[in-house]
Protein backbone atom coordinates (compact mmCIF):
# COMPACT_ATOMS: atom_id res chain seq x y z
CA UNK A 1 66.53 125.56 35.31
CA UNK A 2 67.65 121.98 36.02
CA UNK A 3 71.36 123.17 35.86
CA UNK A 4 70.90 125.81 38.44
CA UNK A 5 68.52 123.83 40.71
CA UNK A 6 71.77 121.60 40.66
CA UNK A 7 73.80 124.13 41.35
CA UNK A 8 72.28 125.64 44.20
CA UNK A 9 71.73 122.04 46.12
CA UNK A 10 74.97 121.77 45.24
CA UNK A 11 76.63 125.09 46.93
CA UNK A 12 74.34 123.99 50.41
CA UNK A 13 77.46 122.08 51.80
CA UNK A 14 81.12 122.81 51.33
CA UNK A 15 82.47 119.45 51.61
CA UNK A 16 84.22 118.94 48.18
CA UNK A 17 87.72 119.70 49.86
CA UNK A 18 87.10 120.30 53.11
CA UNK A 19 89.40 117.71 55.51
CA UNK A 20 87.46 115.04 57.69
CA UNK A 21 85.89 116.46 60.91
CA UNK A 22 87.30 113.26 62.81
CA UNK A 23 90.83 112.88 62.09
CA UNK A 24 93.65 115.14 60.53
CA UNK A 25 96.42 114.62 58.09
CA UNK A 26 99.79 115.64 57.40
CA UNK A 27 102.33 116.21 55.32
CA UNK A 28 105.58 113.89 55.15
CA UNK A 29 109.28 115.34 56.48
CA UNK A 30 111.68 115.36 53.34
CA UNK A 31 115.20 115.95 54.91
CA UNK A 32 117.23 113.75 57.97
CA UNK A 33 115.93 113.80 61.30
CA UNK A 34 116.31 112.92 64.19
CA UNK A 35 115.04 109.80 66.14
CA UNK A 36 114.23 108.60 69.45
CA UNK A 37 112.90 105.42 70.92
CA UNK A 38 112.75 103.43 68.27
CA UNK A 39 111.81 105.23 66.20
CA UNK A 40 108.48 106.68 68.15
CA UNK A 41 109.82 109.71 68.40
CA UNK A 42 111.28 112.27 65.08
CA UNK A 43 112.55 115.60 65.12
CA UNK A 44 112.81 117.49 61.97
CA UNK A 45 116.19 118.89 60.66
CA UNK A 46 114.14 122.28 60.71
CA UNK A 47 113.75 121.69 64.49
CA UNK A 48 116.90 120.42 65.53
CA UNK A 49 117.65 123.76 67.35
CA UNK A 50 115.04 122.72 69.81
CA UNK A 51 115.00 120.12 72.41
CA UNK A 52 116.65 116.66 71.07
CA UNK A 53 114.66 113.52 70.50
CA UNK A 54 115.84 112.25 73.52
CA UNK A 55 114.46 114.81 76.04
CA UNK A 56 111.09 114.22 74.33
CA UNK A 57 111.37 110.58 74.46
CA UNK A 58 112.01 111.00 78.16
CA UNK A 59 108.77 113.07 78.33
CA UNK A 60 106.69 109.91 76.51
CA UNK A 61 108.46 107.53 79.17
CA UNK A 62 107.32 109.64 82.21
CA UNK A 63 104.01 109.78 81.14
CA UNK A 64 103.95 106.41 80.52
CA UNK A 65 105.02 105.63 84.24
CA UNK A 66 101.94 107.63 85.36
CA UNK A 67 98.90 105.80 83.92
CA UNK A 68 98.56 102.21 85.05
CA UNK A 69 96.21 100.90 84.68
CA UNK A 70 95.08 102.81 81.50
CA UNK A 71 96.21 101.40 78.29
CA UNK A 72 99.98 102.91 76.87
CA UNK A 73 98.92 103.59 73.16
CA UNK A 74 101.93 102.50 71.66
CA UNK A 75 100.85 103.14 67.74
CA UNK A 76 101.63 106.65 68.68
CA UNK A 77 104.48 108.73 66.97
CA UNK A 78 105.59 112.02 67.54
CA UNK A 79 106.39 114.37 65.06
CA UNK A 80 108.63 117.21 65.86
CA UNK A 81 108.82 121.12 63.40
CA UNK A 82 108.81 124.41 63.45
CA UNK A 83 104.72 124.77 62.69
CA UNK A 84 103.81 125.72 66.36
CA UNK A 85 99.92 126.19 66.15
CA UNK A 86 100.04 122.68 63.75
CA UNK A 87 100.56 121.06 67.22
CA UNK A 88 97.89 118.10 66.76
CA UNK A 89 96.87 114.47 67.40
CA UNK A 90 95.80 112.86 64.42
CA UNK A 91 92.45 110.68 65.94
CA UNK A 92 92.53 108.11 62.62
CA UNK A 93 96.26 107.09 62.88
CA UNK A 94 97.43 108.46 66.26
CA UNK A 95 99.83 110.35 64.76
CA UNK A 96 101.29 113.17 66.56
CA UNK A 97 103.31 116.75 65.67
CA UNK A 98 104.71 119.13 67.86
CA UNK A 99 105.76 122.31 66.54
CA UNK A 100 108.33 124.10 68.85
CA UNK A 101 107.23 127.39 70.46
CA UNK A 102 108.72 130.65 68.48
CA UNK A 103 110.97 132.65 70.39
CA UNK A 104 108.68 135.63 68.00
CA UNK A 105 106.24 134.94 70.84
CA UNK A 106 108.75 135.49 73.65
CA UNK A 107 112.01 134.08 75.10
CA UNK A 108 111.46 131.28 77.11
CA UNK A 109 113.39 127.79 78.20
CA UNK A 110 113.18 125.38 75.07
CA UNK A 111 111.51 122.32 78.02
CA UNK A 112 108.19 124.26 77.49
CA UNK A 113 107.93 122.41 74.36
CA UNK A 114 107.90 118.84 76.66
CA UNK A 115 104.29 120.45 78.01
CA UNK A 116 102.94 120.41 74.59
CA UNK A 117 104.32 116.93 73.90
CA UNK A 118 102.33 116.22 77.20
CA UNK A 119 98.94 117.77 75.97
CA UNK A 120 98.85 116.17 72.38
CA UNK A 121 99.92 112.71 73.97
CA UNK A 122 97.35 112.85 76.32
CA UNK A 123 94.66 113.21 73.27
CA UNK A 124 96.41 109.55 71.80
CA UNK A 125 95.57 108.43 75.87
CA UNK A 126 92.28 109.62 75.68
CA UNK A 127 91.72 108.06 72.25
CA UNK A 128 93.28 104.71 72.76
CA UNK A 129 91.72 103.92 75.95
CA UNK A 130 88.33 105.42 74.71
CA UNK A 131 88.09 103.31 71.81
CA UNK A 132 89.43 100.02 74.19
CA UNK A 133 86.38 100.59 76.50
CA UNK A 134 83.66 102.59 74.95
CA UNK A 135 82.14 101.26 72.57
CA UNK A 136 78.87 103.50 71.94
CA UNK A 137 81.46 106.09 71.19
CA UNK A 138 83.82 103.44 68.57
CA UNK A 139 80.42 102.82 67.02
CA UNK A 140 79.78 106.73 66.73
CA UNK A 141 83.36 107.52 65.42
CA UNK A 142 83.50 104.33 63.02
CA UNK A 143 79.51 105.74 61.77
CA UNK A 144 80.81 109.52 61.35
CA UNK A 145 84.26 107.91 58.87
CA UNK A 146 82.55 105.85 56.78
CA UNK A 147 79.28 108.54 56.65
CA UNK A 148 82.42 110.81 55.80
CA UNK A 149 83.65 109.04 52.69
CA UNK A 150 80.24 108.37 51.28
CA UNK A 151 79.23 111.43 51.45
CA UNK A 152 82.71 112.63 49.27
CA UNK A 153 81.95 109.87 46.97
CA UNK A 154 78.40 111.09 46.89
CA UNK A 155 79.10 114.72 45.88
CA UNK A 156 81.85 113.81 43.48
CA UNK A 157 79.72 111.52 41.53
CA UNK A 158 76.93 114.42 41.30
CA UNK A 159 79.91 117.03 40.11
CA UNK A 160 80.79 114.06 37.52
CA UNK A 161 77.09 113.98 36.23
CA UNK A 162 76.71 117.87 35.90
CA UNK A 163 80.21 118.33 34.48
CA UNK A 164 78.86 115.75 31.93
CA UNK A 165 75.54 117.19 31.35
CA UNK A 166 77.87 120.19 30.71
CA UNK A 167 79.38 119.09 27.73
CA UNK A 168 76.23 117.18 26.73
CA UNK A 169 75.54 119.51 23.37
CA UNK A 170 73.36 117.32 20.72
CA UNK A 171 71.65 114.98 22.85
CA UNK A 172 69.07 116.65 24.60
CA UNK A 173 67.10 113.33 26.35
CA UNK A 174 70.67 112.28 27.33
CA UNK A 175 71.12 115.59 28.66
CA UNK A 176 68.34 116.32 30.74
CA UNK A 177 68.77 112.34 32.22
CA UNK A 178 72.49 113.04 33.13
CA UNK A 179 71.07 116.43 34.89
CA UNK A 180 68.34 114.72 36.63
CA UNK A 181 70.68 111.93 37.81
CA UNK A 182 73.08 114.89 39.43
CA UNK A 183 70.52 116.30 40.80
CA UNK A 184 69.46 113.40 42.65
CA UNK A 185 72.90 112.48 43.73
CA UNK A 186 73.12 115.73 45.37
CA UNK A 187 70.01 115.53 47.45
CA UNK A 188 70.99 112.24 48.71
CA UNK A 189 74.71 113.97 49.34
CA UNK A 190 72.55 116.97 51.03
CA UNK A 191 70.76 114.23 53.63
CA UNK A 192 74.27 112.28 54.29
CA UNK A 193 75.45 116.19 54.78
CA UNK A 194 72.50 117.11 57.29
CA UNK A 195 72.89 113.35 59.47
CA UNK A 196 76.53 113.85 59.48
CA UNK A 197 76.60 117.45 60.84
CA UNK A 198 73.87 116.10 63.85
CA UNK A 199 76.57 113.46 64.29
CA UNK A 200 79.13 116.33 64.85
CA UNK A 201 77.15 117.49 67.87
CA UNK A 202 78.42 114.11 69.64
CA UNK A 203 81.88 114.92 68.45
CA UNK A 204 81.64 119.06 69.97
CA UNK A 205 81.04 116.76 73.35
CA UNK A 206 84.19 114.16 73.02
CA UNK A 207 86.35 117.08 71.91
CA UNK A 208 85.73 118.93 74.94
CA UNK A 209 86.07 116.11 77.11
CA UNK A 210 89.83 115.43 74.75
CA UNK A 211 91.01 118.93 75.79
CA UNK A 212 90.15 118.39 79.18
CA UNK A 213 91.53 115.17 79.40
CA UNK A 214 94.85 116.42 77.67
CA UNK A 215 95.08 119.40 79.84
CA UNK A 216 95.24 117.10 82.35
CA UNK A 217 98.04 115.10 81.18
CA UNK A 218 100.41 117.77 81.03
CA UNK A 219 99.04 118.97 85.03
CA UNK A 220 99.85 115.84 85.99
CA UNK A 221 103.41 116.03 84.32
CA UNK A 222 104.49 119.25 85.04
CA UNK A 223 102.34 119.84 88.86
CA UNK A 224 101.93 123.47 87.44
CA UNK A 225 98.19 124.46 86.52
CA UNK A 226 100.12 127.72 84.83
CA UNK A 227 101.95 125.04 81.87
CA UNK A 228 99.48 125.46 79.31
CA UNK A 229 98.70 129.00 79.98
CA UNK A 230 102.53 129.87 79.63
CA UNK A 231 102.99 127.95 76.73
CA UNK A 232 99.98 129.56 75.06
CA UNK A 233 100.73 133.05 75.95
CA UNK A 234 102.74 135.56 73.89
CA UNK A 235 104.59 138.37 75.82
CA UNK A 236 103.72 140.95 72.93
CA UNK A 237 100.46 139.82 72.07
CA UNK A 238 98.81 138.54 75.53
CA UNK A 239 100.49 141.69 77.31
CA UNK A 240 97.06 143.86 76.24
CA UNK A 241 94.54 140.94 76.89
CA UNK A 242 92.00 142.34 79.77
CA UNK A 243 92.22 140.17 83.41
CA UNK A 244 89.65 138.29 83.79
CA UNK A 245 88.54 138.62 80.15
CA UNK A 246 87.04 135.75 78.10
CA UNK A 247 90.76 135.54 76.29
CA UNK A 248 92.27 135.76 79.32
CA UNK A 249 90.77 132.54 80.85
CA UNK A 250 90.70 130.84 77.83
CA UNK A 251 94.25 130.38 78.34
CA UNK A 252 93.47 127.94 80.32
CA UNK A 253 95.49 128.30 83.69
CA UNK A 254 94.05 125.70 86.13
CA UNK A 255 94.48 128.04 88.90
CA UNK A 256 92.35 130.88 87.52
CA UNK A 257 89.18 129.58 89.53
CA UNK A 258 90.78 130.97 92.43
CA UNK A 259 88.87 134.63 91.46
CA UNK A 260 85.67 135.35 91.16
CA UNK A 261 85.50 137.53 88.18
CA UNK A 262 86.84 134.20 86.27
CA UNK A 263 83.38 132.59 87.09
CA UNK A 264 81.70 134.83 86.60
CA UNK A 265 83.19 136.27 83.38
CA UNK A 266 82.32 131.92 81.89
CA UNK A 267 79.13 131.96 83.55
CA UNK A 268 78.04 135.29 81.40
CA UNK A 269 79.81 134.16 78.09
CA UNK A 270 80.23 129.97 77.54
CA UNK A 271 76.74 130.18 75.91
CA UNK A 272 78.42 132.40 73.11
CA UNK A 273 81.78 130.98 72.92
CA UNK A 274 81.11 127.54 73.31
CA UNK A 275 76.94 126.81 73.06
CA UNK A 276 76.91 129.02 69.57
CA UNK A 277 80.53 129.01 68.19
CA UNK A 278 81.59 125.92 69.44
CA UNK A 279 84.87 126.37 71.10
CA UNK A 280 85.85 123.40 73.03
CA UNK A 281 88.55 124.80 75.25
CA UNK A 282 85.91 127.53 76.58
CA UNK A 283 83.67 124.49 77.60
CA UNK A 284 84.85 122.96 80.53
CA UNK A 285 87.08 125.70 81.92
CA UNK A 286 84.97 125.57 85.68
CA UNK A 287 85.99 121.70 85.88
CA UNK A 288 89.38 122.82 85.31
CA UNK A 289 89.36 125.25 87.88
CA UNK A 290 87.87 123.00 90.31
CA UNK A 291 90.43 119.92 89.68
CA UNK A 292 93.30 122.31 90.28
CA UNK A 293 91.63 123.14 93.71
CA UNK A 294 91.01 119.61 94.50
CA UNK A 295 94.47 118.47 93.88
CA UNK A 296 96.79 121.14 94.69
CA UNK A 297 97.26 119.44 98.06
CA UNK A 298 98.15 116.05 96.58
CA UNK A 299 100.01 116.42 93.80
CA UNK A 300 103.35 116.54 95.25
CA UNK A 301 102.91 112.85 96.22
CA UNK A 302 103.87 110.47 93.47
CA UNK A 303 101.20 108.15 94.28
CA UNK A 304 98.54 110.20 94.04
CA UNK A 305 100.25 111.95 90.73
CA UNK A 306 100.43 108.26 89.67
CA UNK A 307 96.68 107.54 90.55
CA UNK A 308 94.83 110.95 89.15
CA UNK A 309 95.09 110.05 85.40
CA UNK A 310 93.18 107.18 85.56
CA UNK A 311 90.95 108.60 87.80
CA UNK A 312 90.53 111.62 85.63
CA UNK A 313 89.85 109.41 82.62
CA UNK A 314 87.33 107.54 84.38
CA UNK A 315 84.98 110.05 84.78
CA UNK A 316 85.16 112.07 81.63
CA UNK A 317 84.58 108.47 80.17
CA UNK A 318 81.13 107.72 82.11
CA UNK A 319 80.19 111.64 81.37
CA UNK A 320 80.63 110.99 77.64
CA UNK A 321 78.92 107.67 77.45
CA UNK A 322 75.99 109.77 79.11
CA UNK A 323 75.89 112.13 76.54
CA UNK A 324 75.97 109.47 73.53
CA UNK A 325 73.20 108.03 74.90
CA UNK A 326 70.97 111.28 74.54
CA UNK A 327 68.95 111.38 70.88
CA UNK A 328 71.64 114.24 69.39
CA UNK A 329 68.54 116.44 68.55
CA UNK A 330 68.19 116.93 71.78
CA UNK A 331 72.20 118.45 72.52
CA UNK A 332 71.50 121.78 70.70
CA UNK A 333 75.02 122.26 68.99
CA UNK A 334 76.47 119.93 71.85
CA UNK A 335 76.47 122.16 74.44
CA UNK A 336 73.04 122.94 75.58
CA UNK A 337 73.45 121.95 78.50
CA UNK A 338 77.08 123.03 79.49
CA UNK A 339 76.43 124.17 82.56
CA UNK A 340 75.10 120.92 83.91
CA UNK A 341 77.76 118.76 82.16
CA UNK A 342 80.60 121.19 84.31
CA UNK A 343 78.61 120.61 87.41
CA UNK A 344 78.22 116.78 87.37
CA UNK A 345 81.87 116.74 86.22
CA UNK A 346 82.82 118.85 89.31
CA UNK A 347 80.96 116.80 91.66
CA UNK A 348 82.85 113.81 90.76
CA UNK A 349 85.94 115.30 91.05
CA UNK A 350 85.04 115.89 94.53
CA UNK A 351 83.79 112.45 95.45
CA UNK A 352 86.36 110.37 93.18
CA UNK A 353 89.82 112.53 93.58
């Protein structure tokens, strides 16, 4: 009875592989590369058909030039392969990879590749500068880490106690104590699961407000709110995706707010996509609409180019801190109040840019 009582607490929360929730890891390249800027900047033998470290070093040093008087954060390094959807910022060591864009997803030139370069940079922006000025959210991401690896160290302590009880054949008093004390290790594991997981409604929030911010980045680089839509789509797969479907907008083409089927279309279906499954792109798709249409204007003048990612990062920054001062019960899954969080975003886009 004990056993299976253990069992079943147990089997309430996958956690005994699962990666952290707050950063990512990676593997290590194994054969000559190629570097740039000191050594910021590697591309992988595999991906030496693609652009050279160089023209990605360039891309760093642009962006760089463009965000005074945000911090430049310098611990980054980019990773360049072949592992296109592995395109990530790592948020625990600012680590970044790049995969290159398969030509399996349609033909295109190879400096599409600097526009995902530009997103995952802006994530290390986001997080650098975040962490420099914020610090209810430092305090929520340093919490979440170390909840993180107690609560590993919690459930593999209670697997180490029921393997043991296992084995346990002659004894039965030292049996039944080595099953209570697993049992008890896995409630405790249970209640670090349960405060960690209403801590992950803070992080739903921030990761929206990453994407955003990174979306940015590369609209600021490129002045074209189609470069992440292009980048994402695939000639042979996107070609049957329905205009002015949910997949279609989640592309995420700045401009799409020009049509009103677009608004629509988010209005009827962000409380599925993003207020019950989560999706941070989905989230904040009106506030990208409505900073393309604010700076369409103005972004052909290098000052202004030079002035919006500071700007940008302002407000997303005093919109989080909002949100992490709200008890999390209150946030739903994060996003229980998406509709407000666009709107307040949108109206200081309008005053601010």
């Amino acid at each position: 009875m004990k056993a299976s009582r253990l069992a079943i607490v147990l089997s309430c929360f996958g956690v005994f592989c699962a990666s952290s929730a707050f950063a990512q890891s990676r593997c290590e390249s194994l054969f000559s590369s190629e570097y740039a800027l000191k050594g910021r900047v590697e591309v992988e033998s595999t991906a030496l058909q693609g652009p050279k470290a160089e023209d990605f070093a360039k891309t760093l040093v642009e962006i760089e030039s463009l965000l005074s008087p945000l911090e430049i954060p310098s611990q980054s390094k980019v990773r360049v392969g072949t592992a296109f959807r592995a395109s990530s910022f790592n948020a625990e060591n600012f680590e970044i990879y790049v995969g290159l864009r398969p030509d399996s997803m349609g033909k295109v030139h190879p400096k599409i590749n600097q526009t995902t370069l530009a997103h995952e940079y802006g994530h290390a922006i986001f997080e650098h500068n975040l962490l420099k000025d914020l610090e209810s959210y430092k305090g929520i991401k340093e919490d979440a880490l170390t909840l993180e690896k107690r609560l590993q160290e919690k459930v593999e302590e209670a697997k180490q106690l029921a393997y043991r009880s296992q084995v346990t054949f002659h004894n039965k008093e030292k049996k039944a104590e080595l099953e209570n004390l697993a049992i008890d290790k896995a409630y405790e594991a249970k209640a670090m699961s349960e405060k960690l997981h209403s801590m992950r409604r803070y992080w739903l929030i921030r990761s929206a407000h990453h994407e955003l911010f990174a979306d940015t980045i590369a609209l600021v680089m490129t002045r074209d709110p189609k470069a992440v839509s292009d980048l994402l789509t695939s000639r042979e797969k996107d070609a049957k995706v329905k205009e002015h479907s949910s997949n279609d907008i989640n592309m995420r083409d700045f401009s799409d707010g020009r049509h009103h089927l677009n608004e629509q279309r988010w209005e009827k279906e962000h409380g599925l996509f993003s207020g019950f499954l989560g999706d941070v792109y989905y989230a904040f798709l009106p506030a990208r609409w409505e900073l393309w249409k604010i700076t369409k204007n103005k972004i052909k003048s290098d000052n202004y180019r030079k002035a919006l990612p500071y700007k940008v990062f302002s407000i997303l920054e005093r919109n989080l801190s909002e949100s992490f001062g709200k008890d999390p019960q209150t946030l739903g899954n994060g996003f229980k109040d998406l509709r407000k969080m666009n709107q307040q975003i949108i109206e200081d886009f309008r005053r601010e840019l």
